[in-house]
Each structure stands twice: as C-alpha cells, then as structure tokens.
Protein backbone atom coordinates (compact mmCIF):
# COMPACT_ATOMS: atom_id res chain seq x y z
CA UNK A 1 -72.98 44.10 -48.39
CA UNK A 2 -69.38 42.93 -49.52
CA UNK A 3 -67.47 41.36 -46.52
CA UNK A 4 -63.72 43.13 -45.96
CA UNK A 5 -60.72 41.33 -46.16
CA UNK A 6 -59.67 38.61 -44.13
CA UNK A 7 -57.50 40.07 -41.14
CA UNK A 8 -56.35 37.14 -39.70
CA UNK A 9 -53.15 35.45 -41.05
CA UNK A 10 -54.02 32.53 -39.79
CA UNK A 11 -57.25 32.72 -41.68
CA UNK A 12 -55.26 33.87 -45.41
CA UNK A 13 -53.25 31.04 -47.40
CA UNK A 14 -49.56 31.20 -46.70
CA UNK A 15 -49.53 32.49 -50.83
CA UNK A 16 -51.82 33.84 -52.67
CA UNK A 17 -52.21 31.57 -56.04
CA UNK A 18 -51.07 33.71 -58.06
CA UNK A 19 -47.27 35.09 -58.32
CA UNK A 20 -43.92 33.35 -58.40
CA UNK A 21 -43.27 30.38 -56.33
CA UNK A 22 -42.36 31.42 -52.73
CA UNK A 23 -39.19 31.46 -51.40
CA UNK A 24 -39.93 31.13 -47.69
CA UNK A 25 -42.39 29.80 -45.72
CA UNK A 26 -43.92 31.32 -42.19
CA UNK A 27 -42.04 28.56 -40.77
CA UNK A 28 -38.94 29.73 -41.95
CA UNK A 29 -39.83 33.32 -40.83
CA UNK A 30 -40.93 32.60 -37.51
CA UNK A 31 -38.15 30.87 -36.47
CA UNK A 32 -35.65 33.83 -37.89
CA UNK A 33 -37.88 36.11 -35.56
CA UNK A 34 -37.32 33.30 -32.55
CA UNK A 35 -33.88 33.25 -33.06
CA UNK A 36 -33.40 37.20 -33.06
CA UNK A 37 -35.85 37.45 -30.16
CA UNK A 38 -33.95 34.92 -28.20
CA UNK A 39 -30.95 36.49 -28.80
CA UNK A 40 -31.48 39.62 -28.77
CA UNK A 41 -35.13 40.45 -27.03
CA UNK A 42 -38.54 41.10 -28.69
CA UNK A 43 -37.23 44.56 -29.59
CA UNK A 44 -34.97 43.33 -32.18
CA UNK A 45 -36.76 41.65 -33.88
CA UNK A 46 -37.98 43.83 -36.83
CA UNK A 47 -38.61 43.15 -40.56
CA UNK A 48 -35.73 44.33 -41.64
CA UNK A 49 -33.58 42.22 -38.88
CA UNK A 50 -35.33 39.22 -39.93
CA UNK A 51 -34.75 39.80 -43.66
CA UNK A 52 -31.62 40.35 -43.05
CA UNK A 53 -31.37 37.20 -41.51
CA UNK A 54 -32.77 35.32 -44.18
CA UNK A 55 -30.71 36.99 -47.09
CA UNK A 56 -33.41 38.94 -48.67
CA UNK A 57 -34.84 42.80 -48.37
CA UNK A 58 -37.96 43.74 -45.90
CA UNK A 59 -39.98 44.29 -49.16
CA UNK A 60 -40.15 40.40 -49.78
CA UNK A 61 -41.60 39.76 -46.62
CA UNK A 62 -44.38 41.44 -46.87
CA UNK A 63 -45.69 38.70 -49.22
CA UNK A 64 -45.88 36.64 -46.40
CA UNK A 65 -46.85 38.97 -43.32
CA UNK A 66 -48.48 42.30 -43.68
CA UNK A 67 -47.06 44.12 -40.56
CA UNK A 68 -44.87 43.25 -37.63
CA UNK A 69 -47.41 42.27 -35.16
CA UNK A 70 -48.40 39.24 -37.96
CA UNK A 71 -44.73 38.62 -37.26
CA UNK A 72 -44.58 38.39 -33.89
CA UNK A 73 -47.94 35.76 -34.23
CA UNK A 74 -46.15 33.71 -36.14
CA UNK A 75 -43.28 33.61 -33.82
CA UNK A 76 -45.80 32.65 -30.91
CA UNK A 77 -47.50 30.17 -32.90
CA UNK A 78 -43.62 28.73 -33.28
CA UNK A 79 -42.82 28.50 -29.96
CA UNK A 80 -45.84 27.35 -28.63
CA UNK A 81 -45.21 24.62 -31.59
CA UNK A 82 -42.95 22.84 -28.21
CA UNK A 83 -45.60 21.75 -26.44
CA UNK A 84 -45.54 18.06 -26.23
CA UNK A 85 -49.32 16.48 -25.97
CA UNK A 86 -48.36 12.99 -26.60
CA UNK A 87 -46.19 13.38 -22.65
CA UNK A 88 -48.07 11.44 -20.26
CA UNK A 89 -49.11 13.62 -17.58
CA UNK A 90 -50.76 10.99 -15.10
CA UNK A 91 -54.05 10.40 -16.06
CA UNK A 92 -55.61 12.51 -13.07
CA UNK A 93 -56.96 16.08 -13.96
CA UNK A 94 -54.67 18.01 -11.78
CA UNK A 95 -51.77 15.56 -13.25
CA UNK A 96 -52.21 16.43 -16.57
CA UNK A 97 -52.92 20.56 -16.32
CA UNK A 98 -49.69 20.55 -14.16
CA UNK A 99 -47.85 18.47 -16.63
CA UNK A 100 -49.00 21.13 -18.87
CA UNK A 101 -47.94 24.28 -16.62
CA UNK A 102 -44.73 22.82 -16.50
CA UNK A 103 -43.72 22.81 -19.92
CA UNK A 104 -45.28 26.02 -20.52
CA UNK A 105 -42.86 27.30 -18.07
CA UNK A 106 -39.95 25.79 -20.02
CA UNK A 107 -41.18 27.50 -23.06
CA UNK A 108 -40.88 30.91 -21.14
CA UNK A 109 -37.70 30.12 -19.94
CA UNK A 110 -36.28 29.07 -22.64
CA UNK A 111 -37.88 32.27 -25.05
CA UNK A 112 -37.89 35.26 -22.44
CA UNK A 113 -39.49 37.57 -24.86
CA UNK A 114 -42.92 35.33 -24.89
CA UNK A 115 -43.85 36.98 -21.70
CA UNK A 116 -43.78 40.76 -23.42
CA UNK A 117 -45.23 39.16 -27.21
CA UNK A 118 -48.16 37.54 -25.66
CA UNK A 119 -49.90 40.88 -24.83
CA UNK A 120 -50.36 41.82 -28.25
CA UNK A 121 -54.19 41.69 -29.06
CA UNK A 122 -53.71 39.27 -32.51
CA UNK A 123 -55.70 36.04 -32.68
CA UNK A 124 -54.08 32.68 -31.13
CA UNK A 125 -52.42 30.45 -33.50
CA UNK A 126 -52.85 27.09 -34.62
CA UNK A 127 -50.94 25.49 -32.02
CA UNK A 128 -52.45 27.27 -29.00
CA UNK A 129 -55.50 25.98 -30.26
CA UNK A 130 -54.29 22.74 -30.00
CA UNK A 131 -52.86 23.45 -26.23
CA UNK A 132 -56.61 24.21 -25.39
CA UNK A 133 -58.16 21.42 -26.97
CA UNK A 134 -55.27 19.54 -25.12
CA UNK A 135 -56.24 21.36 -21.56
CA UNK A 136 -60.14 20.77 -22.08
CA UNK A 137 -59.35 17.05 -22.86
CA UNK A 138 -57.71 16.82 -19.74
CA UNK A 139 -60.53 18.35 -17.91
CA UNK A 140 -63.52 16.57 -19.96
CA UNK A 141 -64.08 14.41 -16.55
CA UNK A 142 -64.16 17.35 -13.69
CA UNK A 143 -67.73 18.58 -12.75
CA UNK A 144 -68.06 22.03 -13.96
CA UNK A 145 -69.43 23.91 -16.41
CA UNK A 146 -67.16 24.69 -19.39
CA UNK A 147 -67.50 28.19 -19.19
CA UNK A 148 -65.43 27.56 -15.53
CA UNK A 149 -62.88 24.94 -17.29
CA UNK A 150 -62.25 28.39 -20.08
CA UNK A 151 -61.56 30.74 -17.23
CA UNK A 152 -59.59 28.45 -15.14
CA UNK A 153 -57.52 27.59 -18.00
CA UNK A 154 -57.30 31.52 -18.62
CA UNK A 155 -56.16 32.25 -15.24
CA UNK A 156 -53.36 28.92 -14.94
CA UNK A 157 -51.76 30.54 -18.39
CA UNK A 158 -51.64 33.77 -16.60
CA UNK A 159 -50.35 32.10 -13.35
CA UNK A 160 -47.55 30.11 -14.96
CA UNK A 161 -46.52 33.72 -16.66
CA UNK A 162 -46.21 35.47 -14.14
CA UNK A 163 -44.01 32.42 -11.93
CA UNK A 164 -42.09 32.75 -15.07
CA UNK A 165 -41.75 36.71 -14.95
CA UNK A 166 -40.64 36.42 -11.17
CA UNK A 167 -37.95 33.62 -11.94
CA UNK A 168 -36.39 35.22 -15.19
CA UNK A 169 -36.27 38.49 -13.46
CA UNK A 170 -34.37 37.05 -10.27
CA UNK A 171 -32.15 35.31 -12.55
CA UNK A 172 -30.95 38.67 -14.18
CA UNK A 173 -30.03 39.74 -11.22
CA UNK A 174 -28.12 37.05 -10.83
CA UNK A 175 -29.79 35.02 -8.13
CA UNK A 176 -31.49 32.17 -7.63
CA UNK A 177 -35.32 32.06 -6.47
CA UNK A 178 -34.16 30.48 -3.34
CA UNK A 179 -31.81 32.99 -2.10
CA UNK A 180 -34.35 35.51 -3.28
CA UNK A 181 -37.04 33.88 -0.60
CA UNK A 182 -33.79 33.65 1.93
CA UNK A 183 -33.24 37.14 1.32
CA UNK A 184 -36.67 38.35 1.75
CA UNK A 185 -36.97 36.29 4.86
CA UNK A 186 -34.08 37.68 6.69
CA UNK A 187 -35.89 41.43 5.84
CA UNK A 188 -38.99 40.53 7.24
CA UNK A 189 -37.57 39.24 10.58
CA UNK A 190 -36.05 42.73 10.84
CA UNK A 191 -38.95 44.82 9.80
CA UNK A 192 -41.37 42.65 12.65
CA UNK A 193 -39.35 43.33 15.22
CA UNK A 194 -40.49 46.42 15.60
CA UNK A 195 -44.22 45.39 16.31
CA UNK A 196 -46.57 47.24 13.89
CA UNK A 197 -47.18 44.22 11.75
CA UNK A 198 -48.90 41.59 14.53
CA UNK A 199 -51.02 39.64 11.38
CA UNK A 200 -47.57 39.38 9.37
CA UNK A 201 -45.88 38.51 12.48
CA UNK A 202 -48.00 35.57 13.49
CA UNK A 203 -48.33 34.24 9.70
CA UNK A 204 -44.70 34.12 9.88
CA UNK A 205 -44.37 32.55 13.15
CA UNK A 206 -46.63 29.98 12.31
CA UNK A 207 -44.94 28.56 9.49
CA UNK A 208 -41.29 30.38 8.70
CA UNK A 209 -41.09 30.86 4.67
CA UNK A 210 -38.60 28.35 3.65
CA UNK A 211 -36.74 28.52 0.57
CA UNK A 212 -37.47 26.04 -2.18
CA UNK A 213 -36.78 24.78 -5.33
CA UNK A 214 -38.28 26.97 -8.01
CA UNK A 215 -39.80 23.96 -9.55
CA UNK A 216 -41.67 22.57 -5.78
CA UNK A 217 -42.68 26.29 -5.53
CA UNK A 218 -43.92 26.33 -8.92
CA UNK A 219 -45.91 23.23 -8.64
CA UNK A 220 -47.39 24.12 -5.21
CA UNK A 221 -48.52 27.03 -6.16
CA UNK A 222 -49.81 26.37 -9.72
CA UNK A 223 -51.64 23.01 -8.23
CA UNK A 224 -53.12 24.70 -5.11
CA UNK A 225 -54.98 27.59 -7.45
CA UNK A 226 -56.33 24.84 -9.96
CA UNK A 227 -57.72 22.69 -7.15
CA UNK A 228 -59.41 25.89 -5.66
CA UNK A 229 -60.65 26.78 -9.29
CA UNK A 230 -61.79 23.36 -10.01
CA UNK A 231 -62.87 21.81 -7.37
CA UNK A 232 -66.53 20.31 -7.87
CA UNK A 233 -68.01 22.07 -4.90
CA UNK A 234 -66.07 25.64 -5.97
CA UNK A 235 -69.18 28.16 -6.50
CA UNK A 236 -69.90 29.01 -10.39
C-alpha cells in the first residue's frame, strides 16, 4: 500500500528540488495576504489579489500554495508569528497564560480578519505550535492532568476570541466597550421596572454593572475562567 501525498503544507518543502530557483517565499506571500486582509477583510484576499500584489500572475503561486485555504494558513501562521515568548509574564501560572491572552488579543485587534480565518479546518502552523509549547510551559507546575491543561488552553483561545469579536464589533459601531456596558445598563433599569425579572433584578441590585476599561474587563474575565479551569481541586 503506497501512502498519498502529503496534504499538509506545513509538512511539503517550501520548493520542490527540482525547477527554477523561486522567486518568493511563503513569507513573502503571507504577508501580501496580511496586508490585503488587513486592509481590505479576509474576503479580499484571493490569489489573484495577492499576485497582483506581488507583480506576478495567480499561475506562479501555485508553486508555492495549492489552493486558497493553504493561503489563508500561511497568513495565520504569519500573524501568529507576533507572539512574543521571551515577555516576562510573572512567573505565576495565571501570570503568564494572561500575559499570553493579552497579546493574543492585540493580534486580533490589530488583524480583524483572524477571528473569521481561524475556523477553517487546516492544520496549525509552526508558530501556534510554538504558542502551545509556550502555554504548557507555563502550566508544567499546576496539578492537573494534561489532557485538562489541552482543553483549558482550548477554551482561553476561544475566550480571548470571542472578547475580541465583542470589542471589534462595538468599535464599528463606533463606540467604546464602556459606553456599550453604560448603554446596556441604562436598558436594563428600564426593562426591571416593570417586575417580571425578580432574579435579574436582585443580581443587579446587588452589584450595579459598572463600566470598565476593556482591558480590566478583559483580564477579569479571562483570569476568573482559567482559575475555575485550573484550579487543583477543579473536578477532571
């Protein structure tokens, strides 16, 4: 039994060792593709736009990336290329996964489009392998199994997204996170005064939502969840 071709790209040499010397390099590509993206949203970026942008036809390209989804990996793999793991985080587990969380939200604020691109079912890259060694490292000292550390991870890269998804969006429509939570708050004291939400009501009375920061929300929320996930005694 023959095995099939390798699917991966980031299990194929950049070129194949035969043919001309290439003229570009997946670095080179992705960060055409970034730079469209950026400007323009995931949805232009398309092999054609990012020949284009390089100077050359679509046909060239796919010397280096068989279809547009390989393209949209490598972009990824770019991006995620701005994680700094040398940044001291604090030494303490929580420390150093929020340290982490934060400058994955900077990514996604900085590159929108990440948040619709990293649904696509192609393999990680290279340097998303690296961010999980990185996150494991940080965790190598906490008492759990590391089947718990994988999902925990799993679930703080699909926190920070969607903090991310509820900031951009409240940007575009041109406010602020605070004056979002002001805004909702000054709903909800309307809508309970007509006393069919009691539960609501005394949440609310409790402790009034205050408006914050995005970045104390952010790290309030994102250290709360990890500290429930994490936490020694937390059931496995």
């Amino acid at each position: 039994m023959t095995e099939g071709p390798v699917r991966s790209i980031w299990l194929r040499p950049e070129r194949g060792a035969r043919g001309p010397a290439p003229e570009y390099s997946r670095g080179r590509i992705a960060t055409a593709g970034v730079a469209l993206a950026d400007a323009d949203g995931l949805a232009a970026v398309t092999m054609r736009a990012v020949a284009d942008a390089l100077g050359t036809g679509p046909a060239s390209l796919y010397r280096y990336v068989a279809t547009r989804d390989e393209l949209i990996e490598l972009m990824i793999n770019e991006v995620n290329g701005e994680f700094d793991h040398t940044a001291p985080g604090g030494g303490h587990w929580l420390q150093d996964l929020l340290a982490l969380a934060r400058q994955s939200r900077g990514i996604y604020l900085r590159h929108p489009w990440l948040l619709d691109a990293t649904g696509l079912d192609g393999p990680i890259g290279p340097n998303a392998v690296d961010y999980l060694e990185h996150a494991l490292a940080a965790l190598s000292g906490v008492d759990v199994d590391p089947r718990t550390k994988l999902e925990a991870i799993g679930v703080l890269n699909g926190l920070v997204a969607l903090l991310a998804r509820a900031e951009i969006a409240q940007g575009t429509a041109g406010r602020t996170l605070p004056q979002w939570q002001r805004e909702q708050t000054a709903y909800l004291s309307e809508a309970l005064k007509a006393g069919r939400h009691p539960h609501l009501a005394a949440a609310l009375a409790t402790r009034p939502p205050e408006a914050e920061p995005a970045e104390s929300l952010f790290d309030r929320v994102v250290a709360r969840v990890l500290t429930g996930l994490l936490h020694p005694g937390t059931p496995r």
